[in-house]
Structure formats: C-alpha cells, structure tokens
C-alpha atoms as a PDB file:
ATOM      1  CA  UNK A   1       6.845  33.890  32.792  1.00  0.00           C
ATOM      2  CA  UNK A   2       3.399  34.577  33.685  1.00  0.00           C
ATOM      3  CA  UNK A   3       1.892  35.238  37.693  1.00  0.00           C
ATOM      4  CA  UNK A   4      -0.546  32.083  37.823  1.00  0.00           C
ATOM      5  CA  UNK A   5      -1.509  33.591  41.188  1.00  0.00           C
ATOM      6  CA  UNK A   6      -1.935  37.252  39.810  1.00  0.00           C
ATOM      7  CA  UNK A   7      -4.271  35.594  36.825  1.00  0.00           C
ATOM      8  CA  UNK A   8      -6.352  33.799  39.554  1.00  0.00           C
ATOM      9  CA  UNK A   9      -6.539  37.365  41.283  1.00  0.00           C
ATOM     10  CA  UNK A  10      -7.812  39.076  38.640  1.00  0.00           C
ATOM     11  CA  UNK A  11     -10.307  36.654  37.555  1.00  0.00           C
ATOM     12  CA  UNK A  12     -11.860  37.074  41.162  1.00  0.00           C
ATOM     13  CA  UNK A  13     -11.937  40.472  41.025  1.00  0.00           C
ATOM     14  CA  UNK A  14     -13.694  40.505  38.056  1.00  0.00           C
ATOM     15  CA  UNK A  15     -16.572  37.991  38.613  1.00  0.00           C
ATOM     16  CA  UNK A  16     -16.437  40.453  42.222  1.00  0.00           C
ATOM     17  CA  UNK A  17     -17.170  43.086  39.770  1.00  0.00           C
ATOM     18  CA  UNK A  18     -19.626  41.347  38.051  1.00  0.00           C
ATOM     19  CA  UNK A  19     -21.907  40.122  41.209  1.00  0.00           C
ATOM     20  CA  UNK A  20     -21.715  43.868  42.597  1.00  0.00           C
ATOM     21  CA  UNK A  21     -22.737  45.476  39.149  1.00  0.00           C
ATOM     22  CA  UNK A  22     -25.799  42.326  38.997  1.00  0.00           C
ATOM     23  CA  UNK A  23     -26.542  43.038  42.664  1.00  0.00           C
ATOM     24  CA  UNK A  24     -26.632  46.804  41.681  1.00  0.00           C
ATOM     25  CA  UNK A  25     -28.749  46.213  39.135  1.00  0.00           C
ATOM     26  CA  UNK A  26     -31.237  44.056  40.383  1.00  0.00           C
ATOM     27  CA  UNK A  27     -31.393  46.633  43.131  1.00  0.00           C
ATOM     28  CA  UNK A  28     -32.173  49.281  40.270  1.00  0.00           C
ATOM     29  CA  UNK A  29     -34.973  47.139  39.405  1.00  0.00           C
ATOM     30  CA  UNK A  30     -36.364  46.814  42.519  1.00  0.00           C
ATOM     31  CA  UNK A  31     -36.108  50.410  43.158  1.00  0.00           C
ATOM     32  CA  UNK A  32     -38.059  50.877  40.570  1.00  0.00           C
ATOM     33  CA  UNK A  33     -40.816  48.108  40.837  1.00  0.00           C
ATOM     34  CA  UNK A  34     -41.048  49.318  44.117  1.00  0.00           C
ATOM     35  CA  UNK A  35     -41.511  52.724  42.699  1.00  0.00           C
ATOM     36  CA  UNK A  36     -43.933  52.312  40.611  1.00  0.00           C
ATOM     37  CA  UNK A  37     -45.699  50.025  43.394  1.00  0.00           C
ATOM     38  CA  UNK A  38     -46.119  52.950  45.833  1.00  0.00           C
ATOM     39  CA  UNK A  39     -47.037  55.506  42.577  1.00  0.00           C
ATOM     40  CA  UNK A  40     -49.663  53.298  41.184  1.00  0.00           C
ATOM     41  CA  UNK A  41     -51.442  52.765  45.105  1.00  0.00           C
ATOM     42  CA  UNK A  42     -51.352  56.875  45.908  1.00  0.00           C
ATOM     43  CA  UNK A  43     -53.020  57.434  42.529  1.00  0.00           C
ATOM     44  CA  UNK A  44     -55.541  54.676  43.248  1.00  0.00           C
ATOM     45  CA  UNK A  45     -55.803  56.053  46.693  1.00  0.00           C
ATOM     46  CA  UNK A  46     -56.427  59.255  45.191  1.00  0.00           C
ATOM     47  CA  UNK A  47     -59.365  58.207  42.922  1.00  0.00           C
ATOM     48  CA  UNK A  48     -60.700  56.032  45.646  1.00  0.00           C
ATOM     49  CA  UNK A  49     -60.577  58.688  47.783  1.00  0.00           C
ATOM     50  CA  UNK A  50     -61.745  61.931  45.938  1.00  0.00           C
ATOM     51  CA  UNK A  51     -65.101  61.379  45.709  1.00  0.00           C
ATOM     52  CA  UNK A  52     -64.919  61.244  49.402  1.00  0.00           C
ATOM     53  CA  UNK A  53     -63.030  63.894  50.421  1.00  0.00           C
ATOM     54  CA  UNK A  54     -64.474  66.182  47.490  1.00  0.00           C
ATOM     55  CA  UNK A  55     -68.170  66.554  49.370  1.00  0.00           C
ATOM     56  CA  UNK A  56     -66.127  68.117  52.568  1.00  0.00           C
ATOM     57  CA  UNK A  57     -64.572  70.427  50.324  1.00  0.00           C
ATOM     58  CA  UNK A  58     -67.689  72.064  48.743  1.00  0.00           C
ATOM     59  CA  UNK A  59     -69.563  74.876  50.124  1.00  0.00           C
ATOM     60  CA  UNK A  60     -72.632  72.804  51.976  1.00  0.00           C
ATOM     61  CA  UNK A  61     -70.806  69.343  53.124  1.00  0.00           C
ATOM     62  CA  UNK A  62     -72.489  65.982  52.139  1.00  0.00           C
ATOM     63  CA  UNK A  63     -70.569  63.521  53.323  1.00  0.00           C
ATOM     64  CA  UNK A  64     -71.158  59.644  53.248  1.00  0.00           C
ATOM     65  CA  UNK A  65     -73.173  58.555  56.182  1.00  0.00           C
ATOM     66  CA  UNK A  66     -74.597  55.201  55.828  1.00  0.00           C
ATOM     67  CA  UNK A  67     -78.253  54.810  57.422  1.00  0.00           C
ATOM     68  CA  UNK A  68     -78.467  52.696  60.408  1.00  0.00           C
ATOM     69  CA  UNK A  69     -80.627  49.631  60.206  1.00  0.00           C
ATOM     70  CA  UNK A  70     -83.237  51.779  62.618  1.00  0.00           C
ATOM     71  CA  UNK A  71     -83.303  54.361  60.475  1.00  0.00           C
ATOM     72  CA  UNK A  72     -84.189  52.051  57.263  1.00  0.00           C
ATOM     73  CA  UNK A  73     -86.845  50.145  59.504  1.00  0.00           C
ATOM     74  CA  UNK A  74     -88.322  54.049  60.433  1.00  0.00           C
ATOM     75  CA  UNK A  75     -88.375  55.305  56.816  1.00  0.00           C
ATOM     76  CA  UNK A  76     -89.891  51.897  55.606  1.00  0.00           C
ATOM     77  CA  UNK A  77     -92.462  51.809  58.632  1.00  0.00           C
ATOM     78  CA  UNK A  78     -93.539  55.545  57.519  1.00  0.00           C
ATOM     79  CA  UNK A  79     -94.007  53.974  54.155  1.00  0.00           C
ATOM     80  CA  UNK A  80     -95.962  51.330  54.875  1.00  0.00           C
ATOM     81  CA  UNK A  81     -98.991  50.531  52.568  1.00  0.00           C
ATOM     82  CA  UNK A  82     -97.848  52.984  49.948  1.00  0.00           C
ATOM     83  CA  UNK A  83     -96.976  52.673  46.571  1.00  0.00           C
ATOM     84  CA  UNK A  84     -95.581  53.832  43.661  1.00  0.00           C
ATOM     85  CA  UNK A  85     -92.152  55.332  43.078  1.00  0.00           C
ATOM     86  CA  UNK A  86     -89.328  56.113  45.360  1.00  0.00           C
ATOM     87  CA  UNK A  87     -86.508  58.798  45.349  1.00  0.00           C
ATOM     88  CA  UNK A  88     -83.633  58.897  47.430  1.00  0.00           C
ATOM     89  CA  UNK A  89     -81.644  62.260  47.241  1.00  0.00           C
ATOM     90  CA  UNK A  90     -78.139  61.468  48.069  1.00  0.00           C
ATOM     91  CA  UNK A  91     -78.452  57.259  48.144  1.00  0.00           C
ATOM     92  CA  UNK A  92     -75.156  56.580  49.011  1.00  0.00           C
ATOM     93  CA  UNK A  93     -74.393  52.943  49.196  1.00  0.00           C
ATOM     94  CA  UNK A  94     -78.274  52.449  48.158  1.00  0.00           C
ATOM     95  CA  UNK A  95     -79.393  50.514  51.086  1.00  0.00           C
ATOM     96  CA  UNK A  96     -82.786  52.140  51.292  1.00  0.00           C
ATOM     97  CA  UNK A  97     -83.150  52.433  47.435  1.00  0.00           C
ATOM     98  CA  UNK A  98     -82.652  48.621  47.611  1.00  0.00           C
ATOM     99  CA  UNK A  99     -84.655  48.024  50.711  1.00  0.00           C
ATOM    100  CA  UNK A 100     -87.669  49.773  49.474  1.00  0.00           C
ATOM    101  CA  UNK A 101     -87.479  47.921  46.082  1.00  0.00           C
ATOM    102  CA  UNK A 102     -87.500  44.733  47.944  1.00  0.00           C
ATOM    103  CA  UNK A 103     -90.983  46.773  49.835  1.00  0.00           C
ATOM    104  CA  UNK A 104     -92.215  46.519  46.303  1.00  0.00           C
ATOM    105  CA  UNK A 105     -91.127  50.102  45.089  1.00  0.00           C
ATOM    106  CA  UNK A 106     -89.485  51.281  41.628  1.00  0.00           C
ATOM    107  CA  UNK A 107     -86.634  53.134  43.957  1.00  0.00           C
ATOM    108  CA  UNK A 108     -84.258  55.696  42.059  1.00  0.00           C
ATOM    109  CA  UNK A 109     -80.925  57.052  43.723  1.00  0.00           C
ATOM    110  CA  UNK A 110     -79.129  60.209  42.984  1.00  0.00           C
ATOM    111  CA  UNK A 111     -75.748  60.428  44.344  1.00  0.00           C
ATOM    112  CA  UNK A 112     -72.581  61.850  43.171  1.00  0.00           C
ATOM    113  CA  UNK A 113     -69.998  59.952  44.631  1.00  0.00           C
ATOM    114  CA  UNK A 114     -69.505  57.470  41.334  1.00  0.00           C
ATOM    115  CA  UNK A 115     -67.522  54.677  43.211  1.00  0.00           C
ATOM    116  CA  UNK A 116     -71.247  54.731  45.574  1.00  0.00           C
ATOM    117  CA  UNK A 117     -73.309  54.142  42.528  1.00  0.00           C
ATOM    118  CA  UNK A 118     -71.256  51.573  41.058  1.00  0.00           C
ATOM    119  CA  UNK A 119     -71.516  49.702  44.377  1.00  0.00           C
ATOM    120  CA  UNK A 120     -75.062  50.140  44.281  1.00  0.00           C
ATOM    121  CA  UNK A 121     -75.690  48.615  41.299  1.00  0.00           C
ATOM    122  CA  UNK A 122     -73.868  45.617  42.380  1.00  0.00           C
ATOM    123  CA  UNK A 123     -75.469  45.173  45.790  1.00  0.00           C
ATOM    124  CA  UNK A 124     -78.870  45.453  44.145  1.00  0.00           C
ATOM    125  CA  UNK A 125     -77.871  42.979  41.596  1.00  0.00           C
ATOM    126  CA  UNK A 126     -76.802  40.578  44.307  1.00  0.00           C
ATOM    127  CA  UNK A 127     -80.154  41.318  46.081  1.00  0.00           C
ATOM    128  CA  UNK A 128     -81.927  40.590  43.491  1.00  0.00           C
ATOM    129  CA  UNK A 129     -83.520  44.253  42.781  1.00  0.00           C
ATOM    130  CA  UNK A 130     -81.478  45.746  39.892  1.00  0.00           C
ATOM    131  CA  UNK A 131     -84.893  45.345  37.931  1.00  0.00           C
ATOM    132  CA  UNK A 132     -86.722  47.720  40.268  1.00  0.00           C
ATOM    133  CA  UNK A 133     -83.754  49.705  40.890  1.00  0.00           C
ATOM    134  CA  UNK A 134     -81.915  52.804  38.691  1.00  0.00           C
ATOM    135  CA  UNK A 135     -79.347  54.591  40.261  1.00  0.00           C
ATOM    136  CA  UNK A 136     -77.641  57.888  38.607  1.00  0.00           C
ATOM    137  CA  UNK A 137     -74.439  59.699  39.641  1.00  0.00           C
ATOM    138  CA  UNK A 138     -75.891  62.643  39.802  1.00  0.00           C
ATOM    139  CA  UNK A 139     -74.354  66.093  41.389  1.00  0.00           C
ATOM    140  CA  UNK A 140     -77.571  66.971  44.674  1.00  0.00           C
ATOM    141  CA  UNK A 141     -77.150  70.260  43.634  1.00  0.00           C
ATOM    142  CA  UNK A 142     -77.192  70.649  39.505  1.00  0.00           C
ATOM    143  CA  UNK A 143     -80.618  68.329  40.309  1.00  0.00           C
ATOM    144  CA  UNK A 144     -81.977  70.087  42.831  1.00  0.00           C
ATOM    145  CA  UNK A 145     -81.054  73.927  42.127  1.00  0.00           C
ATOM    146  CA  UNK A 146     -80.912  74.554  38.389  1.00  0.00           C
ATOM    147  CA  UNK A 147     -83.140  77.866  38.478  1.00  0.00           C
ATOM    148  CA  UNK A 148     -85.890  77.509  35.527  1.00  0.00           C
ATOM    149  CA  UNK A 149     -85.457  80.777  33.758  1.00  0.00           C
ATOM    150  CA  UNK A 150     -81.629  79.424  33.301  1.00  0.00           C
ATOM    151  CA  UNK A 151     -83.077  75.838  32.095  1.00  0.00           C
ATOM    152  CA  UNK A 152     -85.837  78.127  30.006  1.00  0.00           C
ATOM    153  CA  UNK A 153     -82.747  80.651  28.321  1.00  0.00           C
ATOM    154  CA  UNK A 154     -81.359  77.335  27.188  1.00  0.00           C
ATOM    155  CA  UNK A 155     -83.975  75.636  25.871  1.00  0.00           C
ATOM    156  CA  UNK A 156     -83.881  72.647  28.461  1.00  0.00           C
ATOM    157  CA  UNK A 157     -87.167  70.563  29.677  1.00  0.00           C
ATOM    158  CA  UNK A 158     -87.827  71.804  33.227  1.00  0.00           C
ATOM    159  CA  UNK A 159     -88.956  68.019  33.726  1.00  0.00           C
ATOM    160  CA  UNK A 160     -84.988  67.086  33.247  1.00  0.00           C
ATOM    161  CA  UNK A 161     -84.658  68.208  37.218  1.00  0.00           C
ATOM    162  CA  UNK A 162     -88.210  67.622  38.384  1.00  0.00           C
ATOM    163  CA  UNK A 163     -89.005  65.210  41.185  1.00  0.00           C
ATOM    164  CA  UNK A 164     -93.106  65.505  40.110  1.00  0.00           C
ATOM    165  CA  UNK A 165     -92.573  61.957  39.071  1.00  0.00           C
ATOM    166  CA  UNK A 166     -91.984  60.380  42.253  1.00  0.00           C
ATOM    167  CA  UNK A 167     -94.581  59.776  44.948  1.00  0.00           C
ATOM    168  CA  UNK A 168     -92.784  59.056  47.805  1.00  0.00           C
ATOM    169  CA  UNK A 169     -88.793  61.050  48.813  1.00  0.00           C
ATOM    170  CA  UNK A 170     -86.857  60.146  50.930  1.00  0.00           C
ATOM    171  CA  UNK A 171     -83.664  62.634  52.071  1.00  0.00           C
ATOM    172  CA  UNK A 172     -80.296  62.525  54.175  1.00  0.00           C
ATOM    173  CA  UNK A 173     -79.980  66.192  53.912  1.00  0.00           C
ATOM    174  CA  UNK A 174     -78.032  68.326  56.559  1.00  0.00           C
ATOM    175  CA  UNK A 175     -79.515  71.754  57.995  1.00  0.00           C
ATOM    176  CA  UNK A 176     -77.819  74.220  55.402  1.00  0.00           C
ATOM    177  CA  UNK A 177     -79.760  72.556  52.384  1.00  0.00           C
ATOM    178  CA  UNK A 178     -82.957  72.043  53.749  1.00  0.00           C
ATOM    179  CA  UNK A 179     -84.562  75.174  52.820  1.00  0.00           C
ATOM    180  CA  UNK A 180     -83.778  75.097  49.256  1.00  0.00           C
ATOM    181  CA  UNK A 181     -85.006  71.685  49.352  1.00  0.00           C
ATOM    182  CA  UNK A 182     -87.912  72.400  50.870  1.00  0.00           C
ATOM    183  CA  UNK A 183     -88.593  75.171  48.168  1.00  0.00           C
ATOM    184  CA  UNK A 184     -87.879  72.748  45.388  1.00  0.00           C
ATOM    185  CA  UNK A 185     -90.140  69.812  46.855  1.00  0.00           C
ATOM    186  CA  UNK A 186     -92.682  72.436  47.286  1.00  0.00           C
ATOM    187  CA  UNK A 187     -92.499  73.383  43.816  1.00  0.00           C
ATOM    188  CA  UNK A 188     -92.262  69.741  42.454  1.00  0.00           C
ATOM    189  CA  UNK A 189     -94.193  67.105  43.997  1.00  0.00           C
ATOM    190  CA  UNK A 190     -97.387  66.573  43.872  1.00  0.00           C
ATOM    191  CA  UNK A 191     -99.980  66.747  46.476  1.00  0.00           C
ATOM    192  CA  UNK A 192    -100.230  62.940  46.912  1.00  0.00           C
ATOM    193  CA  UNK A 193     -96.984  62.766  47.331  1.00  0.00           C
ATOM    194  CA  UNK A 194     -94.686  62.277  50.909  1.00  0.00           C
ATOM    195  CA  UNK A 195     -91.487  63.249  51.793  1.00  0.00           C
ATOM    196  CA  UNK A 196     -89.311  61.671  54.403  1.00  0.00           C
ATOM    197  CA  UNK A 197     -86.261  63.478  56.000  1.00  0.00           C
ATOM    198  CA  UNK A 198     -83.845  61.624  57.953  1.00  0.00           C
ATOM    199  CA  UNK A 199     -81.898  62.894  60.699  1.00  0.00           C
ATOM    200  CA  UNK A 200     -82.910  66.614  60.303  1.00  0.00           C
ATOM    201  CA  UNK A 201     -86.375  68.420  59.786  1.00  0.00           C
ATOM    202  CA  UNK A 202     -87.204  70.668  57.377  1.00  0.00           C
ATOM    203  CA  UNK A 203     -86.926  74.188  58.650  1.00  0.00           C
ATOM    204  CA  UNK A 204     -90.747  75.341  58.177  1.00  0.00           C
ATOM    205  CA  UNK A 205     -92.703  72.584  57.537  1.00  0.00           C
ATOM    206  CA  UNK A 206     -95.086  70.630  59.963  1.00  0.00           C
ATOM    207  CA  UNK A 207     -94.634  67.163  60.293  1.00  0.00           C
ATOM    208  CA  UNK A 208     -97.604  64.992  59.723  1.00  0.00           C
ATOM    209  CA  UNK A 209     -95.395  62.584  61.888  1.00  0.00           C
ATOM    210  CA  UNK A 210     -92.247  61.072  63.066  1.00  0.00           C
ATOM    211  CA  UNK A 211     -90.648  57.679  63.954  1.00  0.00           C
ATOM    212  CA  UNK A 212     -87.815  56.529  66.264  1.00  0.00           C
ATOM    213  CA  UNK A 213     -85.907  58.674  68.078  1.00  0.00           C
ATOM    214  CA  UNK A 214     -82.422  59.923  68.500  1.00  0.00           C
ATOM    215  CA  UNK A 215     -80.057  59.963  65.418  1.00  0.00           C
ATOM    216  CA  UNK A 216     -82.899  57.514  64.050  1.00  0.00           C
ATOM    217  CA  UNK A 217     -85.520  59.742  63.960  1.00  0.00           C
ATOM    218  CA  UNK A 218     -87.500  60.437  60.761  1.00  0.00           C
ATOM    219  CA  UNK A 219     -89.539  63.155  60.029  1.00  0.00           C
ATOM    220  CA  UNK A 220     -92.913  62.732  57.567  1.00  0.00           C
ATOM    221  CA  UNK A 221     -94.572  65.626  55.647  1.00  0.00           C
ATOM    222  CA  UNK A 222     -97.902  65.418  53.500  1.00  0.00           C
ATOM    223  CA  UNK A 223     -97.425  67.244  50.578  1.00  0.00           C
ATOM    224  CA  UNK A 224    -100.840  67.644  50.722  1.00  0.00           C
ATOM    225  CA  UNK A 225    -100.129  68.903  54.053  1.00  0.00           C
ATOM    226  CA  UNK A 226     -97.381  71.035  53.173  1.00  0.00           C
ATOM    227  CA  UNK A 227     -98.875  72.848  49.975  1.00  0.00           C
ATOM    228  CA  UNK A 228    -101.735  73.780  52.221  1.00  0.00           C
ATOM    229  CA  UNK A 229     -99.795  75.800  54.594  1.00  0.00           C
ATOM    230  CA  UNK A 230     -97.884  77.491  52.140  1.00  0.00           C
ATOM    231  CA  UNK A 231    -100.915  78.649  50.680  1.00  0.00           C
ATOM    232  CA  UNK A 232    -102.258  79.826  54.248  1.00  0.00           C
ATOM    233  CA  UNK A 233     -99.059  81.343  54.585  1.00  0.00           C
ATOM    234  CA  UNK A 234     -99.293  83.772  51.755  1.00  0.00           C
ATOM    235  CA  UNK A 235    -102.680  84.355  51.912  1.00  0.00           C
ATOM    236  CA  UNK A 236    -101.976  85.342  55.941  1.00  0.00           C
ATOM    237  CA  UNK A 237    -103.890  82.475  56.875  1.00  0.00           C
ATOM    238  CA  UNK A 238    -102.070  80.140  59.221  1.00  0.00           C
ATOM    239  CA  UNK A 239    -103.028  76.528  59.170  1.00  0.00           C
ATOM    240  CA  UNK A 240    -103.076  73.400  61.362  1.00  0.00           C
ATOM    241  CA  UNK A 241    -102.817  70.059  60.046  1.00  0.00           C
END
C-alpha cells in the first residue's frame, strides 16, 4: 500500500520547489530591470554630461558660467540706444542673446555645448523671441580661428567665419583667448561696430568704457576706437582715445 503521508510530502516539496525557482526567477528579472535601469541613467549621464565636462578637457577651458543678472543689466546699459545685430560668442544658456532680442536686437549665439542651444531655443520660444533669435552649436574655436589661406586652399567663403556682419559683440571669454580674439575682431568688424567683454579685458585694447564692478564688470571698445590704435601702433604712432 501506498505512504498517503509520503505523497503529501512530496507534493510540498515540490510546489517548495516551485515558489523558490518563481522567486529565483522573478529575482533574475529584477536583476536585470534593475540592470538595465542603472546602464540606461550612466549613459544618459554621460551624454548629459559630456558637453560639460568636454570644455575642461580642451586646451583653453570654456566652461559654462551663466551671466549674473548685473552683468546682463551692464552689457545691455552699454548698449543702450544702439541697433542692429547682436553676437554672443559662447551664449550658453542664451540669456543675453534673449535679453537683447527683447532690447529690440536680431541676437545670434554660438556655443558648442548642444544640450545649451537646444535649451536656448526653448527659453526664447517661451519668451517670446525665437523670431529675433538664431542660435548655432557652433565649436568658439573652428569660428573664430580658421586661418584664411587654409579656408582660401579649400575653396571656402572667408565670410563663412566672419563676424563683419554684426554690429554689436558681446564675449564671455577667459584670459588665454583674448588675444586671438582680439586679432580676429580686429580683422572682422567694422568700424561702427562695438565689442563688449565680460568679466575679462582684452589684453591691448583701450576701453572706451566700463560698467559695474567686480565679477560684473564689462569692458566696451569702439572699433572705431580700436582700429585707430592699431594703425598708430604700426605706424609708431601711439594714440589716445
């Protein structure tokens, strides 16, 4: 005859089996939801965060500063009662390209952190600008420092990388890019034009003036000013504004 009790215990341990091979597997699943949870954030992380890091890894560092609210009040205050077109060279989250389109401006922002530009857009949207707004994820340096005989051996328009369509720049440089800048906005602009530089001078230009102070300080140059001493300078001549 047959163990009723030994049937019973086997049936137990089987549906004991079964729960721990479910539990097992559900774990299995989790483990890999999980998984895949964590995987999918770092590589979001990553993309979020490259364009960041990336400027502190290059030879000159650009990183994202946002202006201060005095600074935008200084560069728009230097700006006051001009017209025309505006460039900002590294716009970051666009708060002056959007603030000087709301001054009546057609602003333009180069900046080459793409997640930035993207934002951008969508701010000035919100403001109510995007039709007096353009902004272009553009690398500071391939605009700014393409030598011409290399555009010229390629067959490119020199105008591609030319700022001599803008009449009033503003920059958030740092000290190790200034020069160059200065030698390209020297080259560029013309003589109506005026450049503002936030937080640090340019190395050999005078300032036809300044606003705020601190951090906040802005520095403004003529280019009428500017083109003038350059030509004193290499005549020998030196010049005072």
């Amino acid at each position: 005859m047959s163990d009723p009790t030994n049937g019973t215990s086997m049936l137990e341990k089987d549906s004991q089996m079964n729960i721990s091979s479910g539990h097992t597997g559900k774990m299995k699943r989790w483990g890999l939801i999980a998984t895949g949870i964590v995987g999918g954030s770092l590589v979001a992380l990553y993309a979020v965060a490259t364009p960041f890091v990336a400027p502190a890894l290059r030879k000159v560092c650009l990183p994202f500063v946002p202006a201060t609210p005095a600074q935008i009040e200084n560069v728009l205050k230097v700006l006051h009662r001009r017209t025309g077109t505006l460039v900002d060279i590294g716009s970051g989250d666009g708060r002056i390209v959007i603030a000087a389109a709301k001054q009546g401006f057609r602003a333009v922002g180069f900046e080459l952190n793409p997640w930035l530009v993207w934002y951008s857009r969508y701010k000035a949207w919100r403001e109510g600008v995007n039709h007096r707004t353009s902004f272009y994820i553009s690398d500071l340096w391939k605009v700014l420092f393409f030598h011409y005989s290399l555009l010229k051996s390629v067959n490119l328009c020199c105008c591609k990388v030319s700022f001599s369509q803008y009449s009033n720049v503003v920059i958030f440089g740092v000290p190790q890019m200034m020069a160059q800048l200065e030698e390209k906005l020297q080259r560029d602009l013309q003589s109506s034009a005026k450049v503002v530089a936030c937080r640090f001078p340019f190395p050999t230009w005078e300032p036809d003036n300044t606003a705020g102070e601190g951090i906040d300080t802005v520095w403004v140059y003529d280019a009428r000013s500017f083109k003038m001493q350059q030509a004193g300078s290499e005549n020998g001549v030196t010049t005072k504004n």
